[in-house]
Each structure stands twice: as C-alpha cells, then as structure tokens.
C-alpha atoms as a PDB file:
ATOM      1  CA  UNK A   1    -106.663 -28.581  40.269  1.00  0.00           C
ATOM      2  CA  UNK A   2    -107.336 -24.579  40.821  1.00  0.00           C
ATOM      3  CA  UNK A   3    -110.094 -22.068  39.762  1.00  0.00           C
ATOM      4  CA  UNK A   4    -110.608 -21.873  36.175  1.00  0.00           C
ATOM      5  CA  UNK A   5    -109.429 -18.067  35.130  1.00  0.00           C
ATOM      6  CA  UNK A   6    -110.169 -17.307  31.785  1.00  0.00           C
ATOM      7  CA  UNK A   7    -110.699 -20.675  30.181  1.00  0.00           C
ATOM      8  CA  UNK A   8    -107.012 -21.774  31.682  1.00  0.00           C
ATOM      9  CA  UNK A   9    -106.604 -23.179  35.561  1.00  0.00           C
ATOM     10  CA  UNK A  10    -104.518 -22.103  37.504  1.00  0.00           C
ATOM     11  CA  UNK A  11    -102.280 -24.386  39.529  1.00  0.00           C
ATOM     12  CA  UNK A  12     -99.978 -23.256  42.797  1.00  0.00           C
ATOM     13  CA  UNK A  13     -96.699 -24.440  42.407  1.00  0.00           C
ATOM     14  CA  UNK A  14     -93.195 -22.827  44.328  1.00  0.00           C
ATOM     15  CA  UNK A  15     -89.981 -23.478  42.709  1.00  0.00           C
ATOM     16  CA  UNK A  16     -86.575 -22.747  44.079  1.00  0.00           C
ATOM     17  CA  UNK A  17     -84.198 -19.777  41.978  1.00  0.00           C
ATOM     18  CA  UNK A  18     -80.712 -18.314  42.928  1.00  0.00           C
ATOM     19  CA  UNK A  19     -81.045 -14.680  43.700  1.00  0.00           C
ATOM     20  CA  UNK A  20     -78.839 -13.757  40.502  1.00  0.00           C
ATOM     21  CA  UNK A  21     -82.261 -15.403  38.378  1.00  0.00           C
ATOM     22  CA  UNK A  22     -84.658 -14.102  40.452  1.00  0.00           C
ATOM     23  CA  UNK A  23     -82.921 -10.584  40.153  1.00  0.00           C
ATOM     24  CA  UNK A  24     -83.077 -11.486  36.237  1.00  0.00           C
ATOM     25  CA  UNK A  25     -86.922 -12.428  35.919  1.00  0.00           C
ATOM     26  CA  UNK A  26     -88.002  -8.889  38.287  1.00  0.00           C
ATOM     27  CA  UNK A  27     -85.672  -6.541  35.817  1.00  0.00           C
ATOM     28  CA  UNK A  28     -87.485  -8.409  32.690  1.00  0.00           C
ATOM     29  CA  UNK A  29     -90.473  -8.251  34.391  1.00  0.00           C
ATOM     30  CA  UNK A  30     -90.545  -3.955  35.169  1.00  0.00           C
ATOM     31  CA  UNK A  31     -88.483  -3.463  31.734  1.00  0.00           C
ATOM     32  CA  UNK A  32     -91.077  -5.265  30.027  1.00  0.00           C
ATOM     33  CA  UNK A  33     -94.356  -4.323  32.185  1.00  0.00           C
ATOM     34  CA  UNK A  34     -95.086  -6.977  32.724  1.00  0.00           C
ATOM     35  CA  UNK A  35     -96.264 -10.095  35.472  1.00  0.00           C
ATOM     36  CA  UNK A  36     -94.034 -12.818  36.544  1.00  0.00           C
ATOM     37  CA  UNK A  37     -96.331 -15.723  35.969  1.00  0.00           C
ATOM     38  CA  UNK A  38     -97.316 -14.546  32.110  1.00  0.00           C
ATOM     39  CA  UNK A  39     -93.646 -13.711  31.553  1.00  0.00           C
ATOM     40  CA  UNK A  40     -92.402 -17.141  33.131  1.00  0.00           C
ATOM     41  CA  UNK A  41     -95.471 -18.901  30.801  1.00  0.00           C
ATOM     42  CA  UNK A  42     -94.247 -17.470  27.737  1.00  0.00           C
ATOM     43  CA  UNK A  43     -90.639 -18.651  28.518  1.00  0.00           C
ATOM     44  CA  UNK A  44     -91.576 -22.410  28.788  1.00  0.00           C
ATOM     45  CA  UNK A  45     -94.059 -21.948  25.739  1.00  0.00           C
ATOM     46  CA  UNK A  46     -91.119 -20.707  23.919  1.00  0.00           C
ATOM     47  CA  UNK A  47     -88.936 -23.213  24.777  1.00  0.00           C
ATOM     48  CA  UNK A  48     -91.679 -26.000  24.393  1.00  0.00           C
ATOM     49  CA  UNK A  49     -91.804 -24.431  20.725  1.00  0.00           C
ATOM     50  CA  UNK A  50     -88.000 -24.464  20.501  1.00  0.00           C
ATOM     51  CA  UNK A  51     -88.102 -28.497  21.654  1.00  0.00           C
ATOM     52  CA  UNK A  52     -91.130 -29.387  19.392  1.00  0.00           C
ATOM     53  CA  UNK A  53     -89.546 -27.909  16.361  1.00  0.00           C
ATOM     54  CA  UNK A  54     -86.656 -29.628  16.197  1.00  0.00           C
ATOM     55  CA  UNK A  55     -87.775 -33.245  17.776  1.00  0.00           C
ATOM     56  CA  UNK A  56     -90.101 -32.965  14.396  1.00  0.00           C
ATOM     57  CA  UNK A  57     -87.198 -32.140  12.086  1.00  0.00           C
ATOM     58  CA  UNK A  58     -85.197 -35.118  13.299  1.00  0.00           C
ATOM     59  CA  UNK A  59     -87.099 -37.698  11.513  1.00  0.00           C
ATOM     60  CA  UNK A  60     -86.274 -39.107   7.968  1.00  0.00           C
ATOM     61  CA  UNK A  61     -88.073 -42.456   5.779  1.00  0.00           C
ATOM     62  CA  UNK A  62     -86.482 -45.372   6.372  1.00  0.00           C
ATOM     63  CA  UNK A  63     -86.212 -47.539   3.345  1.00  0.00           C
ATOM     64  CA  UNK A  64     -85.308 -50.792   5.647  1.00  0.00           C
ATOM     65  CA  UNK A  65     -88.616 -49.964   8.225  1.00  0.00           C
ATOM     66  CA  UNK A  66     -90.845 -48.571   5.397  1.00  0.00           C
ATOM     67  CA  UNK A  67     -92.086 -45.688   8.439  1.00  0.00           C
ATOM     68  CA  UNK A  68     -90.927 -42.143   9.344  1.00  0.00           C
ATOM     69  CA  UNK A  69     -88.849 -42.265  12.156  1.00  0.00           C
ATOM     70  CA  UNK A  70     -86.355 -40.427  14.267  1.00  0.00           C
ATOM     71  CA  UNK A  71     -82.607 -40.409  13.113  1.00  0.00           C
ATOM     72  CA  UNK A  72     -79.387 -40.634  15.618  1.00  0.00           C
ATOM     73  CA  UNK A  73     -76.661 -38.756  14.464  1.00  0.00           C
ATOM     74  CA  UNK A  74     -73.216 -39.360  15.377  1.00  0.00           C
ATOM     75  CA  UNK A  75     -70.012 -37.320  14.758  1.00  0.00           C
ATOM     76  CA  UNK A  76     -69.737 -33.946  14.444  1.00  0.00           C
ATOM     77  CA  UNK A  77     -67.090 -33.029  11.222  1.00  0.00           C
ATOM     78  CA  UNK A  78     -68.664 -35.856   9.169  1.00  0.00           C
ATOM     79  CA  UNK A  79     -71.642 -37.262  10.978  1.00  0.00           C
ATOM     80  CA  UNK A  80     -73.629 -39.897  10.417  1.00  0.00           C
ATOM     81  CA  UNK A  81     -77.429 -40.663  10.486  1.00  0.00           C
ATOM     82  CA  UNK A  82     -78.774 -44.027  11.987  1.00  0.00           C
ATOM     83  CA  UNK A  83     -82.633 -45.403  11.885  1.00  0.00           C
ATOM     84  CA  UNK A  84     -83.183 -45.149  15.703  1.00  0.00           C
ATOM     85  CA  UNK A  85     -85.338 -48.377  15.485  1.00  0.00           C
ATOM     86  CA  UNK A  86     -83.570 -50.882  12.939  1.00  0.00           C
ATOM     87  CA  UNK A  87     -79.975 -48.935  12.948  1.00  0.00           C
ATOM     88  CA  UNK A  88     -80.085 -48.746   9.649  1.00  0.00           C
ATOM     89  CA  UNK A  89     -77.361 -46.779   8.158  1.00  0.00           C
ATOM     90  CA  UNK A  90     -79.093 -43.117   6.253  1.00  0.00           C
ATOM     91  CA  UNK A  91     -75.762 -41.081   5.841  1.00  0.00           C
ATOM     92  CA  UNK A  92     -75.822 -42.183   2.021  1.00  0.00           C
ATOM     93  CA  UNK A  93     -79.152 -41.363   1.590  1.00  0.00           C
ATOM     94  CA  UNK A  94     -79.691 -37.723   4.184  1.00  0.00           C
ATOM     95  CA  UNK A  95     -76.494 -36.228   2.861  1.00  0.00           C
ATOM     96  CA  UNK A  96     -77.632 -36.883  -1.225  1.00  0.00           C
ATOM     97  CA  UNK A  97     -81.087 -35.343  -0.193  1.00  0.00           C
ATOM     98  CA  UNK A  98     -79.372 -32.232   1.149  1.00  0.00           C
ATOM     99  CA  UNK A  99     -77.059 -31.291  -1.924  1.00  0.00           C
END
C-alpha cells in the first residue's frame, strides 16, 4: 500500500485539476507555509467532518419503527419529515420538538 511515515501510509495517487484550482491550492499553500499534500488532507478531513456532522443530525425516533433512523425531508417553506424506512409521517412530531 506505501511506506508507513509516521504511523500513517502513504499512498501515490494523481488526480486531474484545472489550472484556475491548481493556481488556488499553490497561493494557499505559500500564504499559508505550508505542503500541498497536508493542506489537501486537511481539506477532505474537513469536509469528511462537515459530511459526518450533519448525516448524524438527520436522524429522529420513530414511534411506528421503535429505532433511530434517518429522516427525508421534503419542501422547503413548510417541509416535511418522513421515516426513511417505514415512511412514516414525523412533521407533527419534529416541528413540536423544535418550538
């Protein structure tokens, strides 16, 4: 897989950028002194953070399953929350729990 560095391994990979992003990534790079890999790292970790965070705060009880699960949400003025396993109907019961 690559030579372990530090207790991490470190894996080869090229990826394909338009000039305008590549331009972008060497002025963060100098401006911030530091590497591309680390700084390119810390952009997916943030991001991974970013997708984690709200995957996890996208899940309500369901009274009908008796289990945690994610919600759907439709609409955007007035939306409304489904059980994404039994399509139970939560809007009643989410929009009490936020008032």
């Amino acid at each position: 897989m690559g030579r372990p560095k530090t207790g991490r391994f470190t894996v080869a990979k090229s990826i394909t950028l338009n000039l305008s992003t590549a331009v972008f990534l060497e002025e963060q790079c100098a401006k911030n002194n530091t590497k591309l890999s680390p700084y390119i790292n810390n952009l997916v970790e943030q991001e991974r953070q970013r997708i984690d965070k709200k995957s996890k705060g996208n899940t309500w009880w369901c009274s009908k399953c008796k289990r945690q699960t994610l919600i759907k949400v439709q609409g955007f003025g007035q939306p409304s929350f489904y059980c994404s396993e039994c399509e139970t109907n939560l809007t009643v019961e989410i929009n009490k729990s936020l008032q």
